[in-house]
C-alpha atoms as a PDB file:
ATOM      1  CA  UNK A   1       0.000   0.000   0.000  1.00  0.00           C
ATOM      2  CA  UNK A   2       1.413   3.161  -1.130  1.00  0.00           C
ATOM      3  CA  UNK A   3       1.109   6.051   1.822  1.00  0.00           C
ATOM      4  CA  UNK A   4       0.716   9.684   1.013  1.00  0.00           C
ATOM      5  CA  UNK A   5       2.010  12.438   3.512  1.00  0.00           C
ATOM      6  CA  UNK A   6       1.029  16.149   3.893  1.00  0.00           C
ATOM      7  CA  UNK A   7       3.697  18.407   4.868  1.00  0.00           C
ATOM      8  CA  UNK A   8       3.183  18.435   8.483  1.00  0.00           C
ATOM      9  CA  UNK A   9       3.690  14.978   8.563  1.00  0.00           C
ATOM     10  CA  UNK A  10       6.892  14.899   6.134  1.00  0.00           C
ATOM     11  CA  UNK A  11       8.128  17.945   8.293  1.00  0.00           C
ATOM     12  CA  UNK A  12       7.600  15.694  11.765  1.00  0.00           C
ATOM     13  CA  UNK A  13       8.927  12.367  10.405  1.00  0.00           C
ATOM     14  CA  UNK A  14      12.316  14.326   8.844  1.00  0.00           C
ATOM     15  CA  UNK A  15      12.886  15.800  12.354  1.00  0.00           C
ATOM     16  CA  UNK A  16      12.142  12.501  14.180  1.00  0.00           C
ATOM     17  CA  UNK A  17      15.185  11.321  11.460  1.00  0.00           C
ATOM     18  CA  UNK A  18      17.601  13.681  12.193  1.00  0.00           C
ATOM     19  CA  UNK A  19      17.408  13.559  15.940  1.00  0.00           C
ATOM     20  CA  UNK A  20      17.104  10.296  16.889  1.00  0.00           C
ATOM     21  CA  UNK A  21      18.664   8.883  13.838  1.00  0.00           C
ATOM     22  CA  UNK A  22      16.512   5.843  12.489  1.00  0.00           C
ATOM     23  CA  UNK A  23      14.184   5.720  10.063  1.00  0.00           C
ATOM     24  CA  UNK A  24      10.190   6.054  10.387  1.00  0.00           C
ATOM     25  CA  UNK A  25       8.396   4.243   8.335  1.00  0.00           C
ATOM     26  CA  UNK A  26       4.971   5.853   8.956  1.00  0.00           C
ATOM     27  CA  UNK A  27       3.929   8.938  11.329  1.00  0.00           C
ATOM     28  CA  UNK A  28       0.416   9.709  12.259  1.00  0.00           C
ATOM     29  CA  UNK A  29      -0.251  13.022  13.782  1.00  0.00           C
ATOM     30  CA  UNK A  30      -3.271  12.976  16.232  1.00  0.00           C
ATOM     31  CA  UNK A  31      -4.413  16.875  17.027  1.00  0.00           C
ATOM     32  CA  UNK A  32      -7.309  15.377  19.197  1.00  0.00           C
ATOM     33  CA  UNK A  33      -4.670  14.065  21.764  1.00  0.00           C
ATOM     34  CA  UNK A  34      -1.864  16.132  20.597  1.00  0.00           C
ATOM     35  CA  UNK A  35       0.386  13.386  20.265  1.00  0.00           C
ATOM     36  CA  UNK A  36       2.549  12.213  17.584  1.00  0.00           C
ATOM     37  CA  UNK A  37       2.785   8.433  16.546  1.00  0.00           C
ATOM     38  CA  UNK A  38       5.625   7.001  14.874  1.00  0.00           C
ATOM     39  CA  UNK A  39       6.287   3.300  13.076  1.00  0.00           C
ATOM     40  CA  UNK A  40      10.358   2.872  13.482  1.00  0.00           C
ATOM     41  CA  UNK A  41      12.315   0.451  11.304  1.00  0.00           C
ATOM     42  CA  UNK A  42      12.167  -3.047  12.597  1.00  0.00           C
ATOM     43  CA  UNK A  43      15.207  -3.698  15.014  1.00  0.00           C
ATOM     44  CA  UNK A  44      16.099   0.488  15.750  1.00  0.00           C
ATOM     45  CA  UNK A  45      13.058   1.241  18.135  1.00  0.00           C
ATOM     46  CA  UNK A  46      15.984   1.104  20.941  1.00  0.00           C
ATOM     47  CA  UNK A  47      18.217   3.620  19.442  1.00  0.00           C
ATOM     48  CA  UNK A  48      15.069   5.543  18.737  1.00  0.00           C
ATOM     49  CA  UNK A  49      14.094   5.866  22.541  1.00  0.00           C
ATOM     50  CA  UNK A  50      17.392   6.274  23.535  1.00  0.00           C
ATOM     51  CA  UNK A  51      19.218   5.720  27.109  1.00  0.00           C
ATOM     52  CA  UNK A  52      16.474   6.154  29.856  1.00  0.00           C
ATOM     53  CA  UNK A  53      14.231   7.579  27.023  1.00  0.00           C
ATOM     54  CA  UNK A  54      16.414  10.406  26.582  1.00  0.00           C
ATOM     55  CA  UNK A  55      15.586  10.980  22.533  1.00  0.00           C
ATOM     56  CA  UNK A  56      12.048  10.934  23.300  1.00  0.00           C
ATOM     57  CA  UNK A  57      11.689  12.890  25.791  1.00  0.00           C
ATOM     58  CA  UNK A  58      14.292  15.295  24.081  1.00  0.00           C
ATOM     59  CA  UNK A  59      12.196  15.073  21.080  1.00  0.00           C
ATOM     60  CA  UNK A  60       9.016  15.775  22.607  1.00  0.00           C
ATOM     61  CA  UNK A  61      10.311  19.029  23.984  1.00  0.00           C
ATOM     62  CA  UNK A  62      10.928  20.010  20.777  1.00  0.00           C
ATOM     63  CA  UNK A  63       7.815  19.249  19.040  1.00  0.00           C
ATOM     64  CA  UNK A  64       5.523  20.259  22.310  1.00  0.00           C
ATOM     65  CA  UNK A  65       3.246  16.836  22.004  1.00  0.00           C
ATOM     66  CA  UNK A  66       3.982  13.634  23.444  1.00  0.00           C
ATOM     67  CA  UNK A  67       5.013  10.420  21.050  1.00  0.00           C
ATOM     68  CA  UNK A  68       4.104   7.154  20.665  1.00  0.00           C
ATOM     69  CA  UNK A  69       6.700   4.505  19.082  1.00  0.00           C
ATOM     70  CA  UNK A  70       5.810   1.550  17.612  1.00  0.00           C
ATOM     71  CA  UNK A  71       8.339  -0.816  15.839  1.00  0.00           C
ATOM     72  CA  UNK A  72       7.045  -2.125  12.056  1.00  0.00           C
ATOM     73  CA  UNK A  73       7.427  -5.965  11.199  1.00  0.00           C
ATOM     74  CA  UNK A  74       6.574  -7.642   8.156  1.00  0.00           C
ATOM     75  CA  UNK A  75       4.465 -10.398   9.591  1.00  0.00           C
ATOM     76  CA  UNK A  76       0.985  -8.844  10.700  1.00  0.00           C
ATOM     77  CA  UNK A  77       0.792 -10.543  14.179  1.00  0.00           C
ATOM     78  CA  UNK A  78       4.133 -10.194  15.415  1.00  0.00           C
ATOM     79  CA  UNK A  79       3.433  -6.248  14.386  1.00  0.00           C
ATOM     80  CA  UNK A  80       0.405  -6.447  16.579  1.00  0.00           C
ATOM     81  CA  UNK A  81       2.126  -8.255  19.480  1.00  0.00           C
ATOM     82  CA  UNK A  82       4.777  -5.568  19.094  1.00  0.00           C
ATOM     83  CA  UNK A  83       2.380  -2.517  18.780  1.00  0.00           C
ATOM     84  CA  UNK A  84       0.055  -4.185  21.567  1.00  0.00           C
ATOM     85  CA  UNK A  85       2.252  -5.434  24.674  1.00  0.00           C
ATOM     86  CA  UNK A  86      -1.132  -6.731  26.601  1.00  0.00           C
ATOM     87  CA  UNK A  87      -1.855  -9.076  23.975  1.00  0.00           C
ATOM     88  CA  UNK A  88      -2.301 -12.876  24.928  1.00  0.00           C
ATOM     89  CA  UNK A  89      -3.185 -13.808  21.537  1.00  0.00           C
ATOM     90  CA  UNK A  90      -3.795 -12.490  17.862  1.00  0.00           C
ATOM     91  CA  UNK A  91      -6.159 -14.775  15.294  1.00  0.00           C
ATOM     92  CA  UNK A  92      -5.951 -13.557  11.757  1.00  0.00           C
ATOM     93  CA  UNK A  93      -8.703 -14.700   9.700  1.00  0.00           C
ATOM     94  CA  UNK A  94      -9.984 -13.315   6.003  1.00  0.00           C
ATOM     95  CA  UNK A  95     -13.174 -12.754   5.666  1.00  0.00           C
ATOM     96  CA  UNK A  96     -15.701 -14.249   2.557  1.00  0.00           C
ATOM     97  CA  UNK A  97     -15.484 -10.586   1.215  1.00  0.00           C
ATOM     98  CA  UNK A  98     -11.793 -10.344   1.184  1.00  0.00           C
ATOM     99  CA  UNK A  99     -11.946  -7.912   4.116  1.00  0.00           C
ATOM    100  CA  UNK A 100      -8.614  -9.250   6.666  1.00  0.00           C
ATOM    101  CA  UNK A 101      -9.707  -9.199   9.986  1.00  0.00           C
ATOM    102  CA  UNK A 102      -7.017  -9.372  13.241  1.00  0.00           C
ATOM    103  CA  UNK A 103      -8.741 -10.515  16.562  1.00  0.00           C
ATOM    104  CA  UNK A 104      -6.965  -9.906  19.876  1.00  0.00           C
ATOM    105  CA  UNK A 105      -7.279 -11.422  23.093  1.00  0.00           C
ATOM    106  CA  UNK A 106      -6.158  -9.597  26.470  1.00  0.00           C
ATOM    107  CA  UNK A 107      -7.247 -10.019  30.124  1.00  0.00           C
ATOM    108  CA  UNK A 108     -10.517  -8.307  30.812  1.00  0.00           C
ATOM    109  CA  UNK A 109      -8.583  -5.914  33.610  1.00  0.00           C
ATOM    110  CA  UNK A 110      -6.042  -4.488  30.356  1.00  0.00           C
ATOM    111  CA  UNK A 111      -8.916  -3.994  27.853  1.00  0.00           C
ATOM    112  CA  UNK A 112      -8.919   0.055  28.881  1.00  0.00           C
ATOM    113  CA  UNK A 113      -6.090   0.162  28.679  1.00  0.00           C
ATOM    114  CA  UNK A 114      -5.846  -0.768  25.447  1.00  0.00           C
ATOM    115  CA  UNK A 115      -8.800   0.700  24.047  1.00  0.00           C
ATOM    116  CA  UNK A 116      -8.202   4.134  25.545  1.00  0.00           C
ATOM    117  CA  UNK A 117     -10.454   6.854  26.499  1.00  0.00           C
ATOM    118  CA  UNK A 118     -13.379   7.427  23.665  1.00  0.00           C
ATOM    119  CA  UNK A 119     -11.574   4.529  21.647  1.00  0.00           C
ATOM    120  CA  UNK A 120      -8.648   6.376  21.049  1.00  0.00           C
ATOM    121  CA  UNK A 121      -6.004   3.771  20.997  1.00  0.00           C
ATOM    122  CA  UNK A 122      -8.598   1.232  18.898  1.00  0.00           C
ATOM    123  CA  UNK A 123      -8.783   4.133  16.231  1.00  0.00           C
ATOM    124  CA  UNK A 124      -4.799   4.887  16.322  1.00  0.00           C
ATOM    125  CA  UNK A 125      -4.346   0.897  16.092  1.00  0.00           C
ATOM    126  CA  UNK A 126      -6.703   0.299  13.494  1.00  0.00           C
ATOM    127  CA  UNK A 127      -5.303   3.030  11.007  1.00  0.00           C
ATOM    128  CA  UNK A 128      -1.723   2.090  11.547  1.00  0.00           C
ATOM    129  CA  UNK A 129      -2.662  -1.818  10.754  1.00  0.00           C
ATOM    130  CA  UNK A 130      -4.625  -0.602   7.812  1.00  0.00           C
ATOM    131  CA  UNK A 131      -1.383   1.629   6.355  1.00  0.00           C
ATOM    132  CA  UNK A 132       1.074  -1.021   6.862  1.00  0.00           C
ATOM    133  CA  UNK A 133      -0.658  -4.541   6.312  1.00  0.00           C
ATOM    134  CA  UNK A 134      -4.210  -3.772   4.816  1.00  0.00           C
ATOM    135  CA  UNK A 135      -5.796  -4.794   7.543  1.00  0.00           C
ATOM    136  CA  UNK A 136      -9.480  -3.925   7.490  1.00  0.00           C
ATOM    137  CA  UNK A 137     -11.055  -4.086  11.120  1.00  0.00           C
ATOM    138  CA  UNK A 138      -9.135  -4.706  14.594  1.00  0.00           C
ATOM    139  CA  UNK A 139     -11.014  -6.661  17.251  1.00  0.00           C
ATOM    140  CA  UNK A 140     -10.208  -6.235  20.874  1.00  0.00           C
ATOM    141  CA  UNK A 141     -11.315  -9.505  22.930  1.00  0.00           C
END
């Protein structure tokens, strides 16, 4: 799936570059929460948070909103495991109309957490599985 960025978003994923030095693969901005969220290169999300989280937090200084890192990997459910910590279990199944459909289990006392307030977090994790694996609908058991 080809992605197409608007200049904030090219502006915010060059800087993220240049100061932490790995490469995004995909950057959403969220003005609702006023938070950034970035897909690193599979392998660099360490360098990318730096020592005690020192990039990050130096980072979100700079841009005045807080960011979320997520690191990318080619196989959908070990992307989900890696974007979801909480998860027990992911089921991928395609549906008769060719829709792809992930399904993930976590304990009733993390699904909150993982939804977020107003289903932030489900709407953040849905688009990002949809821009990087064509994934149509998320599932939260």
């Amino acid at each position: 799936m080809k992605l197409n960025f608007d200049t904030d978003t090219i502006r915010m994923m060059t800087l993220f570059e240049n100061m932490m030095h790995v490469h995004v693969k995909d950057c959403v901005l969220d003005p609702e929460s006023n938070s950034v969220c970035l897909v690193i290169e599979e392998g660099m999300i360490g360098l990318a948070i730096g020592k005690n989280g020192a990039s990050v937090k130096r980072a979100e200084q700079v841009v005045g909103r807080q960011i979320k890192m997520f690191e990318f990997s080619n196989n959908l459910v070990e992307f989900v495991k890696k974007m979801i910590p909480q998860t027990n279990s992911v089921r991928v199944r395609s549906e008769d109309d060719g829709r792809i459909v992930v399904e993930v289990h976590v304990d009733k006392k993390n699904r909150p957490l993982v939804i977020g307030r107003d289903g932030r977090n489900l709407k953040l994790y849905k688009e990002l599985l949809k821009r990087n694996h064509k994934a149509d609908d998320l599932i939260i058991r």
